[in-house]
Protein backbone atom coordinates (compact mmCIF):
# COMPACT_ATOMS: atom_id res chain seq x y z
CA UNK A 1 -102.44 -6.25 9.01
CA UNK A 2 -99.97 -9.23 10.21
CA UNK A 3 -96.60 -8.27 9.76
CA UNK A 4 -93.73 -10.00 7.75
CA UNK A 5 -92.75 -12.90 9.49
CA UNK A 6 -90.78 -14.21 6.52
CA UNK A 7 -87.07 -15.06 6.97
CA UNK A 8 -84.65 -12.75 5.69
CA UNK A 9 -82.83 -15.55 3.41
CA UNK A 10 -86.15 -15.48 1.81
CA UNK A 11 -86.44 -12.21 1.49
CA UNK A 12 -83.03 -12.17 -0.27
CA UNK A 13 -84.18 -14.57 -2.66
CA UNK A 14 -87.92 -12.78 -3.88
CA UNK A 15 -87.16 -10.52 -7.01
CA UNK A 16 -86.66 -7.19 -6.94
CA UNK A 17 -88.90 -4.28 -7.66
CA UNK A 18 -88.73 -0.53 -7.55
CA UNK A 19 -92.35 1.34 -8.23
CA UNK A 20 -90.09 4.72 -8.43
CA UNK A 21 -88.32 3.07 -11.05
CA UNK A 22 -91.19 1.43 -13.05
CA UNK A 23 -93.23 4.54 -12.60
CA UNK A 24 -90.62 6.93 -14.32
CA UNK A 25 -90.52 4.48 -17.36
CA UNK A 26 -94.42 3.55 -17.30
CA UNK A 27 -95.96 4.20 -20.63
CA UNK A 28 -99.25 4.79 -19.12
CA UNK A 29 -98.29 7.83 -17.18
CA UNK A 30 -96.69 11.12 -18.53
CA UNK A 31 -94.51 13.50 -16.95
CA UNK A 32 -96.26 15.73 -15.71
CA UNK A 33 -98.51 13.08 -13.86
CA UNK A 34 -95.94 10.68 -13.06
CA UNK A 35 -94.50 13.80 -10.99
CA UNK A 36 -97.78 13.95 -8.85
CA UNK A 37 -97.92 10.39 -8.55
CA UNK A 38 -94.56 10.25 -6.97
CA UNK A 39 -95.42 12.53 -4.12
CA UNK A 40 -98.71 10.73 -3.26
CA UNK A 41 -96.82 7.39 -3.32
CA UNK A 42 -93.73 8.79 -1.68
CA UNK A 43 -95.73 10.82 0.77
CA UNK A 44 -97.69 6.50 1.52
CA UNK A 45 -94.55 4.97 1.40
CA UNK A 46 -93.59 6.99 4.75
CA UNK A 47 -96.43 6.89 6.20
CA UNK A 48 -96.51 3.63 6.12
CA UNK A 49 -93.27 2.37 6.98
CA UNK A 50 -93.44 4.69 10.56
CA UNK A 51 -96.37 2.41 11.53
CA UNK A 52 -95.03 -0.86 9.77
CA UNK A 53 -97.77 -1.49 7.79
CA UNK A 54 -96.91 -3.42 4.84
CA UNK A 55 -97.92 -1.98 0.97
CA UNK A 56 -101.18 -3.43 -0.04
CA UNK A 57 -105.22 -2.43 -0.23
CA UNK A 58 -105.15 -2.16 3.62
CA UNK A 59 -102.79 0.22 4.41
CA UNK A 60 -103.63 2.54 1.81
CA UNK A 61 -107.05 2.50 2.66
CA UNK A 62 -105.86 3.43 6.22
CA UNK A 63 -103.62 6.56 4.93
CA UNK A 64 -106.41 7.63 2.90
CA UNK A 65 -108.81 7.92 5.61
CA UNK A 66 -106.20 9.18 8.28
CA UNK A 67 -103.92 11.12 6.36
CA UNK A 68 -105.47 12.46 3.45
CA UNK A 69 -109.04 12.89 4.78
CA UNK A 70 -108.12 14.32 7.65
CA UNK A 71 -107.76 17.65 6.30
CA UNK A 72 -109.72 19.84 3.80
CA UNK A 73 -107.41 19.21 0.52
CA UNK A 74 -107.99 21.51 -2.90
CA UNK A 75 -110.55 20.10 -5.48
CA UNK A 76 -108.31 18.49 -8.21
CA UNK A 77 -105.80 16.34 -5.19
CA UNK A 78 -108.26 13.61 -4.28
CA UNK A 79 -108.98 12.95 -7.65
CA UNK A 80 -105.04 13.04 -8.75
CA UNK A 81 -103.89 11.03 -5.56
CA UNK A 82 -106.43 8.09 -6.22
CA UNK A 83 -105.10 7.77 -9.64
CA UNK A 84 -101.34 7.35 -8.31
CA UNK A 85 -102.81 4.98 -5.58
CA UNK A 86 -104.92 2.58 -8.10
CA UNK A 87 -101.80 2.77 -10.23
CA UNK A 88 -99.95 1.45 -7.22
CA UNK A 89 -101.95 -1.14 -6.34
CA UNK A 90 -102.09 -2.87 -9.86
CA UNK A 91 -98.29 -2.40 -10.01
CA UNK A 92 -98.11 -4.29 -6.49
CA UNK A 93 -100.57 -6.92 -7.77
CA UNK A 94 -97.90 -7.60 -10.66
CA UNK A 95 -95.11 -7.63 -8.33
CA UNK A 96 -96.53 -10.04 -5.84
CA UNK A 97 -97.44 -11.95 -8.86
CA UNK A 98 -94.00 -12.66 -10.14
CA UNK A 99 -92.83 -13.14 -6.56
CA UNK A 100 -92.05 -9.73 -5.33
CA UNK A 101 -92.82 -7.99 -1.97
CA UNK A 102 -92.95 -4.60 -3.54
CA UNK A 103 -90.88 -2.88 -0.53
CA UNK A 104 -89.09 0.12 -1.37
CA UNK A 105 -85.11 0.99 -1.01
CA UNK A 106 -85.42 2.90 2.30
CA UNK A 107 -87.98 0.30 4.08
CA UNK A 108 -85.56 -2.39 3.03
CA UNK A 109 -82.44 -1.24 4.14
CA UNK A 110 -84.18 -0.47 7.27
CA UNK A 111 -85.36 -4.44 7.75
CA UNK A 112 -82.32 -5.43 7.31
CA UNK A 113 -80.54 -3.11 10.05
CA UNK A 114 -82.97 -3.88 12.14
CA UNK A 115 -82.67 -7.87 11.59
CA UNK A 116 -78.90 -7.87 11.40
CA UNK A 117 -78.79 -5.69 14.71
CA UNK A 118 -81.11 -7.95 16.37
CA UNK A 119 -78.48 -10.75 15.73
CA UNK A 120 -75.81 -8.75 16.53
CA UNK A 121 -77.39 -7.50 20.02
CA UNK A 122 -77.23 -3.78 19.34
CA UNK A 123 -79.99 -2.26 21.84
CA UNK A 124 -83.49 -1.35 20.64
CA UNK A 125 -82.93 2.33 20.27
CA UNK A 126 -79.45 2.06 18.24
CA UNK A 127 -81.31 -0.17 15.99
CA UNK A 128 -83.61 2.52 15.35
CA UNK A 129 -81.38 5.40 14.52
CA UNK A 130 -79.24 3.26 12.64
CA UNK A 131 -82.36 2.19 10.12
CA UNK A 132 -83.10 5.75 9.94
CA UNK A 133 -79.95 7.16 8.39
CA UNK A 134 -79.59 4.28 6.46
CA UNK A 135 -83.61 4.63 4.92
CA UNK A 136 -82.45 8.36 4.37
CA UNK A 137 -79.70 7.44 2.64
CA UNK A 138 -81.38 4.90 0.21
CA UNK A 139 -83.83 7.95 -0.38
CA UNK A 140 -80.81 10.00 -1.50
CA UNK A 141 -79.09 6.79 -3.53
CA UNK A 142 -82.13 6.05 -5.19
CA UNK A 143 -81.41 2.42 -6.74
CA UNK A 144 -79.93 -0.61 -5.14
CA UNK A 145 -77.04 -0.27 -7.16
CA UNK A 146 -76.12 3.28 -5.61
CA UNK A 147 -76.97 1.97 -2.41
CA UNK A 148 -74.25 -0.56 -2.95
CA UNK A 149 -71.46 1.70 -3.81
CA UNK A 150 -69.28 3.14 -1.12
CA UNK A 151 -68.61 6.13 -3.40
CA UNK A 152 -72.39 7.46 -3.07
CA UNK A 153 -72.11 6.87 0.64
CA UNK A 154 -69.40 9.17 0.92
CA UNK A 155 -71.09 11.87 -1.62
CA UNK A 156 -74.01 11.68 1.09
CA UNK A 157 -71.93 11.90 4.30
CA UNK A 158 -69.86 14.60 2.44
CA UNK A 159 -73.02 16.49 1.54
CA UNK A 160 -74.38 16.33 5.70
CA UNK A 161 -71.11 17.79 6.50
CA UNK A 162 -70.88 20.71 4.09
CA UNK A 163 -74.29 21.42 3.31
CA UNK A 164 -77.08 20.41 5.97
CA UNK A 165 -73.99 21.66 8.76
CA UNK A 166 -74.95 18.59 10.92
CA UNK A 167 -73.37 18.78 14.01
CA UNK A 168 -70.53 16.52 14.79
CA UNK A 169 -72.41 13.97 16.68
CA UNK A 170 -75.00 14.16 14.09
CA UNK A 171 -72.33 12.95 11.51
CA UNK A 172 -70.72 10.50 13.42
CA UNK A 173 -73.98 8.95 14.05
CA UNK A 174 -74.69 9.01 10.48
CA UNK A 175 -71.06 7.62 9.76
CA UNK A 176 -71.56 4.69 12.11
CA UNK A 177 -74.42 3.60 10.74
CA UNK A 178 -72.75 3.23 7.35
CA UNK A 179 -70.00 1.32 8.73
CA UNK A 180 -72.50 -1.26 10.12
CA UNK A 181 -74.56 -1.52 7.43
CA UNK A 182 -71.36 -2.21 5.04
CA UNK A 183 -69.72 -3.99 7.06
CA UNK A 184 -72.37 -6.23 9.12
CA UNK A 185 -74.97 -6.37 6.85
CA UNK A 186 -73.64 -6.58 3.38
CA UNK A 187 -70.50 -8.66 4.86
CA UNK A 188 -67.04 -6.41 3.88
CA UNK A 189 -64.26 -6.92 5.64
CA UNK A 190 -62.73 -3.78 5.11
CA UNK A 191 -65.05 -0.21 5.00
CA UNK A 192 -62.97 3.29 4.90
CA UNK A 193 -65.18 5.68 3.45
CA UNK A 194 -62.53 8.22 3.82
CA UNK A 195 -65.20 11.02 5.19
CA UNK A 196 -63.56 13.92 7.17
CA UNK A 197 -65.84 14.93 10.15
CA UNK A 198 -65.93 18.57 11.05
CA UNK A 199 -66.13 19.39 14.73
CA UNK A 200 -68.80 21.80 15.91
CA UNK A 201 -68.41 24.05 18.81
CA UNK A 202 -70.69 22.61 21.77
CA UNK A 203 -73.27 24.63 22.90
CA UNK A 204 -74.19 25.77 26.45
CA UNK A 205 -77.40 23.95 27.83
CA UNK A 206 -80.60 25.36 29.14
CA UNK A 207 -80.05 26.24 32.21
CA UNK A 208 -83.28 26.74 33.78
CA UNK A 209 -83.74 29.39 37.30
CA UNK A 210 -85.54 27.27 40.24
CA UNK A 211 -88.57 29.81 39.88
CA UNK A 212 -88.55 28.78 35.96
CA UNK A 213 -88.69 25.18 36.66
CA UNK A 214 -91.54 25.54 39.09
CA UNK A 215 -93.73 27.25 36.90
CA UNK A 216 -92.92 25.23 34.47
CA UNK A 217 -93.96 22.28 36.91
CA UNK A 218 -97.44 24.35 37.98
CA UNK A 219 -98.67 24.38 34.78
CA UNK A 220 -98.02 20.65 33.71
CA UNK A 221 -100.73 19.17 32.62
CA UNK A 222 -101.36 16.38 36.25
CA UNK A 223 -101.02 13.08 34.54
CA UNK A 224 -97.65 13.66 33.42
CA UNK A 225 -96.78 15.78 36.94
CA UNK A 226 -95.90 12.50 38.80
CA UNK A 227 -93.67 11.76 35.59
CA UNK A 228 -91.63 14.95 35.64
CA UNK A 229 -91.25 15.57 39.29
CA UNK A 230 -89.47 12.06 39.48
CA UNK A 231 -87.47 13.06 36.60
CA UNK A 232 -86.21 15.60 37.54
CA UNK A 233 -85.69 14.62 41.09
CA UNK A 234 -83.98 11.56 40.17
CA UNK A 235 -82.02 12.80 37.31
CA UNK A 236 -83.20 10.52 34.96
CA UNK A 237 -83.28 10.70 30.75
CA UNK A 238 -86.73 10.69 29.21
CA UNK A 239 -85.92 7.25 27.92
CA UNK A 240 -85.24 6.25 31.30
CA UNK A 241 -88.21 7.55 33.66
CA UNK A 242 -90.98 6.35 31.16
CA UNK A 243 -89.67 3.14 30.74
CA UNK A 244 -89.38 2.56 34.47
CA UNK A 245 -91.53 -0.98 35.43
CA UNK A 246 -92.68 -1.43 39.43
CA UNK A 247 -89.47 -3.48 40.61
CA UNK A 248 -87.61 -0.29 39.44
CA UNK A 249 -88.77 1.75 42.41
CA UNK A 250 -88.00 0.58 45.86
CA UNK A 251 -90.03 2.92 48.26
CA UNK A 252 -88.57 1.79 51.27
CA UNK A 253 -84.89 2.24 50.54
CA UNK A 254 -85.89 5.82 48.38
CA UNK A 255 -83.86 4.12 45.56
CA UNK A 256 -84.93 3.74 41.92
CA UNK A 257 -82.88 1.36 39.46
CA UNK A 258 -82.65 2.12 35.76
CA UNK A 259 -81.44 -0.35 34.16
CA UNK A 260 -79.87 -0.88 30.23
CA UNK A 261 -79.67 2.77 30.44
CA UNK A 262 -77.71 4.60 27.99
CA UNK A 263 -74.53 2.78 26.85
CA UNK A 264 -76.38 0.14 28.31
CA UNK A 265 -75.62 0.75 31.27
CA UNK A 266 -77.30 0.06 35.14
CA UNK A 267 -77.32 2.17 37.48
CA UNK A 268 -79.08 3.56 41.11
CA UNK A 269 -80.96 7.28 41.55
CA UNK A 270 -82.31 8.63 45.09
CA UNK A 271 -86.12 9.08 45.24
CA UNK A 272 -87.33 12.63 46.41
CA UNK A 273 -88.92 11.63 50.13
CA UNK A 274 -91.40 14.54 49.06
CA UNK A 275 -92.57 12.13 46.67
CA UNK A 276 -92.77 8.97 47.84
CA UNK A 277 -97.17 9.01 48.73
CA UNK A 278 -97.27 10.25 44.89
CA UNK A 279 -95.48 7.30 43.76
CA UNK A 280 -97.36 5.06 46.11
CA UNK A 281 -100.77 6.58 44.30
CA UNK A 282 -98.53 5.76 40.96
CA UNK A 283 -98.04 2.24 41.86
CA UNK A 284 -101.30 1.60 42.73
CA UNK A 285 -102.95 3.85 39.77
CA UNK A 286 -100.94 1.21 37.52
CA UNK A 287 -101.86 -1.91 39.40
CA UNK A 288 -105.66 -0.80 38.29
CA UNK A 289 -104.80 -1.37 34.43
CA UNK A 290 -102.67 -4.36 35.22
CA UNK A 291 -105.72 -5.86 37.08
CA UNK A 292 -108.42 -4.79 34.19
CA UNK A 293 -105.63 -6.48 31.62
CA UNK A 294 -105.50 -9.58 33.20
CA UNK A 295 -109.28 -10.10 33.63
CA UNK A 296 -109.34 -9.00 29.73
CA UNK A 297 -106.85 -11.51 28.91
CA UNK A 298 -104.37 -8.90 27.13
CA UNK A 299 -101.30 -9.78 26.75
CA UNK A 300 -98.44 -8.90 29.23
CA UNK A 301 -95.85 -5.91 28.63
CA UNK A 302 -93.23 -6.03 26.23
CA UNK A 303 -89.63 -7.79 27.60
CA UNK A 304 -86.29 -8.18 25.83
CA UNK A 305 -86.16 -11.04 23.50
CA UNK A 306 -83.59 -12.66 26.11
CA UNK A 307 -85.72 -12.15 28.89
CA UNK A 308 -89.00 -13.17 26.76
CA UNK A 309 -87.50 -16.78 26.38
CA UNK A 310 -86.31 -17.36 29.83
CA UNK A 311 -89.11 -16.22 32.21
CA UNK A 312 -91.74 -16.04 29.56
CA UNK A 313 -94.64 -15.57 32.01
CA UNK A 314 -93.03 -12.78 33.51
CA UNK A 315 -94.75 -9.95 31.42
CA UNK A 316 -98.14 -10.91 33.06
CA UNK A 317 -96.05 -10.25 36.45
CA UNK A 318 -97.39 -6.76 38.31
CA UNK A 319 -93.98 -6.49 38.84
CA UNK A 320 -92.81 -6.00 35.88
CA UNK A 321 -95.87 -4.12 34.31
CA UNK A 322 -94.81 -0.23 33.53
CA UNK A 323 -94.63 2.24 36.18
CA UNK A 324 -95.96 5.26 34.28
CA UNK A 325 -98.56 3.36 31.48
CA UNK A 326 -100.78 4.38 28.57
CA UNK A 327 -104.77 4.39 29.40
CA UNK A 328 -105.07 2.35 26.67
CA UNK A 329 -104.08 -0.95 24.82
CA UNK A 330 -102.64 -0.81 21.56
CA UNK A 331 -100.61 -2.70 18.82
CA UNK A 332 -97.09 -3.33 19.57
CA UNK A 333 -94.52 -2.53 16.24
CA UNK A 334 -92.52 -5.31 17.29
CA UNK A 335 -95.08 -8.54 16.72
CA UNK A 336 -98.22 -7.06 16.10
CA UNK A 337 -99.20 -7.99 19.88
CA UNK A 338 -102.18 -6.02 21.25
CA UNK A 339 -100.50 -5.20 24.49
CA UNK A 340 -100.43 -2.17 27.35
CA UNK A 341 -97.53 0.00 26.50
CA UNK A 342 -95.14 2.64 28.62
CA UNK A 343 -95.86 6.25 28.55
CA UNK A 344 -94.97 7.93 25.01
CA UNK A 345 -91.40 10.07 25.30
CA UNK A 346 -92.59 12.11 22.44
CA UNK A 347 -96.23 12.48 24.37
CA UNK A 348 -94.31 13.19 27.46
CA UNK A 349 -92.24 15.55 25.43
CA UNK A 350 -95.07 17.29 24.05
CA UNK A 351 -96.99 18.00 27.38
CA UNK A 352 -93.65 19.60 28.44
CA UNK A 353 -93.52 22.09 25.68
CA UNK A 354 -96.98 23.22 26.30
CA UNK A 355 -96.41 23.72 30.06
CA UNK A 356 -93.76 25.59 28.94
CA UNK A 357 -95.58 27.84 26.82
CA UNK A 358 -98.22 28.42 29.48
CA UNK A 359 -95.46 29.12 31.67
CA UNK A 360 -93.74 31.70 29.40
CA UNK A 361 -96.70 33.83 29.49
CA UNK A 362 -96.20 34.30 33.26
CA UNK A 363 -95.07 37.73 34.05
CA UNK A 364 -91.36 37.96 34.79
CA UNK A 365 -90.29 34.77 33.39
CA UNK A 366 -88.36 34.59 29.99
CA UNK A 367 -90.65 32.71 27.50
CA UNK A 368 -88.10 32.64 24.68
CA UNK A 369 -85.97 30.53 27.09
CA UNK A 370 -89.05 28.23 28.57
CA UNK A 371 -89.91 28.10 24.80
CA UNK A 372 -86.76 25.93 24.12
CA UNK A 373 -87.30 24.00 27.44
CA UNK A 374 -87.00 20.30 26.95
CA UNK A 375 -87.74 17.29 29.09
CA UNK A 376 -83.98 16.74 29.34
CA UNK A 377 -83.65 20.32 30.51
CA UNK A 378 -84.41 19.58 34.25
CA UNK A 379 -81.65 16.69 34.33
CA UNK A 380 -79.64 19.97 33.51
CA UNK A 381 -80.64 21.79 36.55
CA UNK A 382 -80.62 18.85 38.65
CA UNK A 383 -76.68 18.80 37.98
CA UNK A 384 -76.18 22.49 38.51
CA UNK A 385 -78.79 22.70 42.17
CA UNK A 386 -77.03 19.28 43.19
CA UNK A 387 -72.80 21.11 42.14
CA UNK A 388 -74.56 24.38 43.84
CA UNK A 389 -75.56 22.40 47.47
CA UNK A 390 -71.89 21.03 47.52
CA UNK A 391 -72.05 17.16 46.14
CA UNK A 392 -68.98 15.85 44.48
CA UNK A 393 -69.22 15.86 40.67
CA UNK A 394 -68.30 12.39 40.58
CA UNK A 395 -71.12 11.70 42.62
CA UNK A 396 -73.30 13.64 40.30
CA UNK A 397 -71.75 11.69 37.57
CA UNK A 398 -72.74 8.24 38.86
CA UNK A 399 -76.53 9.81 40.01
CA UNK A 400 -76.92 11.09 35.99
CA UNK A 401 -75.22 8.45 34.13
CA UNK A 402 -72.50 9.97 32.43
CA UNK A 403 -70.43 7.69 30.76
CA UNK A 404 -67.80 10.93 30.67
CA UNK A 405 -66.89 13.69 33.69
CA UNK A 406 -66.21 16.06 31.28
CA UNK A 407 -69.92 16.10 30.03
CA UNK A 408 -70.71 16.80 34.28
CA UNK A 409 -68.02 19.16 34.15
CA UNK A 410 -70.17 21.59 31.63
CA UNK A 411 -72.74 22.12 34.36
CA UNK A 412 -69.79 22.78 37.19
CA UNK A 413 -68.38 25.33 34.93
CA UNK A 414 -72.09 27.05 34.65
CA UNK A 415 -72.22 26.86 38.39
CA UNK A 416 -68.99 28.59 39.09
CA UNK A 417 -69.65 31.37 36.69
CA UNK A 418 -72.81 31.83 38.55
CA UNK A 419 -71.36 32.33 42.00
CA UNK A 420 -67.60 32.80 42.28
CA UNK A 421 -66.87 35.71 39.35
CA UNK A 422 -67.75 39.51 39.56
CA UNK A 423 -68.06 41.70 36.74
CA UNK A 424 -65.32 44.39 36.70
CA UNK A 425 -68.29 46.92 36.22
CA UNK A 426 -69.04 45.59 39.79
CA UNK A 427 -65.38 45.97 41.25
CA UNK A 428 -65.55 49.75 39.79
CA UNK A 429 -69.21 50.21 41.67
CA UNK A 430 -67.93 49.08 44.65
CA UNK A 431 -64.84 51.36 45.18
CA UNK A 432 -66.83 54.33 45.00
């Protein structure tokens, strides 16, 4: 399915329609079915907006046969979730019909983050978390009226802070993305929601030993082994070492660049010399797909929209084509573009945990600590191995990208616990 290419102006304009609202006053469905309705349709409605699909005959047919039919379901659900999506459809056909687009509250407010952020030049992945609170928070409004009133939005922050216990971050995030949506999307000069934050005590990270990390390593599945061994020699986010494109990595000067990091941000790494032939094999491994994608015709990797417009044949460049790729072509969200994309973080993410739970059955290793083991984890014990060996933890700062020393200064304090305090039990053992 194309996606919406219309104008947001025009968007503005199309009339309004809310199937939640229409389906609790719809004389052909009672109470107890419009109940069962709503959490097919809900249960659609997300699917469907995490793939941006767009409501129609299409998409449903797609959930149907991916998420409902993918798994044995109890006699009297097909039969019930059918009815709530044939019931949908003829509502949509009305809608579109008297000019409507049929969109819900939380896939709205999420367009329009996303297209007011664009404008505004926020960065891909602050778009995103911003569209996410805000499509929570239209889930917990309800009605566009709600949405609009400042007094709800505090209700909602209020209940994240006393209820859910989101941490402070969490809050602030959530906070922020209020503030922009008030202020830059619906155009108010003034936005004071009056929400208290409550600060959360920070929590130690995962610290992982050196024999931990290797065994974690060992059993890593080998396509991703490449991937994590630069990671973690580097230092780099997940964000950062999947998104990594063949300019990045300069072999020669054992230097890799990451660039609009977070805060978007630039900034240099050291490459492991141990890992330099790997890399080469990397390079090379990815010049294979670039070569079969050019033959193929596909299109060339995704570039910023800046970068896009002023060297638009650079995405067909080898240069720029991703370091660590997918095997495989597939849709872009963005346009709808059939292109080659960068490794998935969350695929990454996921081959970590399972190394880690093959790794936690070793004996002598803690599995209930390689159980919470993260692909972030080994930028922890890069810090604490690079403190340990005697670099300066400004140095360490610059190599990790921390916008603050006092986020370094966690790991130093870990290190210096580990090596420069004895136990008074200890003192005792040694004066007899």
């Amino acid at each position: 399915m194309k996606p919406d290419t219309t104008s947001c102006s025009e968007r503005q304009k199309r009339p309004r329609f809310d199937w939640r609202e229409d389906l609790l006053h719809s004389r052909d469905v009672n109470a107890r079915d419009g109940e069962a309705y709503g959490f097919a349709l809900s249960w659609y409605e997300e699917w469907r907006v995490k793939r941006n699909l767009l409501p129609g005959r299409e998409s449903a047919g797609q959930w149907w046969r991916e998420a409902v039919k993918s798994k044995q379901r109890q006699e009297w659900q097909l039969p019930q979730w059918a009815a709530a999506m044939r019931w949908f459809l003829a509502w949509l056909k009305v809608c579109q019909e008297q000019g409507g687009d049929g969109l819900g509250i939380p896939e709205r407010l999420k367009r329009a983050v996303h297209t007011t952020g664009a404008r505004r030049g926020l960065a891909v992945r602050t778009r995103e978390t911003y569209a996410g609170w805000l499509a929570r928070f239209g889930v917990y409004a309800g009605s566009e009226s709600r949405v609009m009133d400042e007094t709800v939005a505090r209700d909602w922050l209020t209940t994240l802070v006393e209820k859910e216990k989101c941490a402070y971050a969490t809050q602030k995030q959530a906070l922020n993305a209020l503030v922009f949506f008030y202020r830059d999307v619906c155009g108010r000069e003034e936005v004071d929601l009056q929400v208290k934050l409550r600060k959360t005590s920070r929590r130690q990270p995962v610290i992982l030993t050196r024999g931990e990390l290797m065994a974690l390593m060992d059993k890593l599945e080998p396509v991703y082994k490449t991937t994590a061994l630069l990671q973690y020699g580097a230092g780099l986010r997940v964000s950062e070492v999947v998104r990594l494109r063949i300019k990045d990595i300069d072999l020669e000067r054992g230097v890799v660049t990451v660039h609009s990091g977070k805060g978007d941000k630039d900034r240099e790494s050291i490459i492991p010399a141990c890992l330099k032939e790997d890399l080469s094999r990397q390079i090379e491994e990815s010049r294979q797909y670039w070569q079969e994608d050019r033959e193929a015709g596909v299109a060339g990797v995704f570039l910023p929209d800046a970068l896009a417009r002023k060297m638009p044949r650079a995405a067909e460049k080898f240069s720029w084509h991703w370091l660590f790729c997918m095997d495989h072509i597939s849709q872009d969200h963005r346009g709808g573009i059939i292109r080659r994309h960068h490794l998935n973080d969350k695929t990454y993410g996921e081959a970590v945990t399972r190394a880690a739970e093959r790794a936690g059955r070793v004996k002598g290793l803690r599995l209930t600590r390689l159980k919470r083991a993260k692909p972030r984890d080994r930028r922890f014990y890069v810090a604490t191995d690079l403190l340990r060996s005697g670099a300066d933890i400004r140095t360490v700062q610059e190599l990790l990208g921390h916008a603050d020393v006092k986020t370094t200064e966690i790991y130093a304090h870990a290190v210096e616990l580990g090596k420069g305090v004895m136990s008074p039990l200890d003192r005792m053992e040694l004066a007899y």
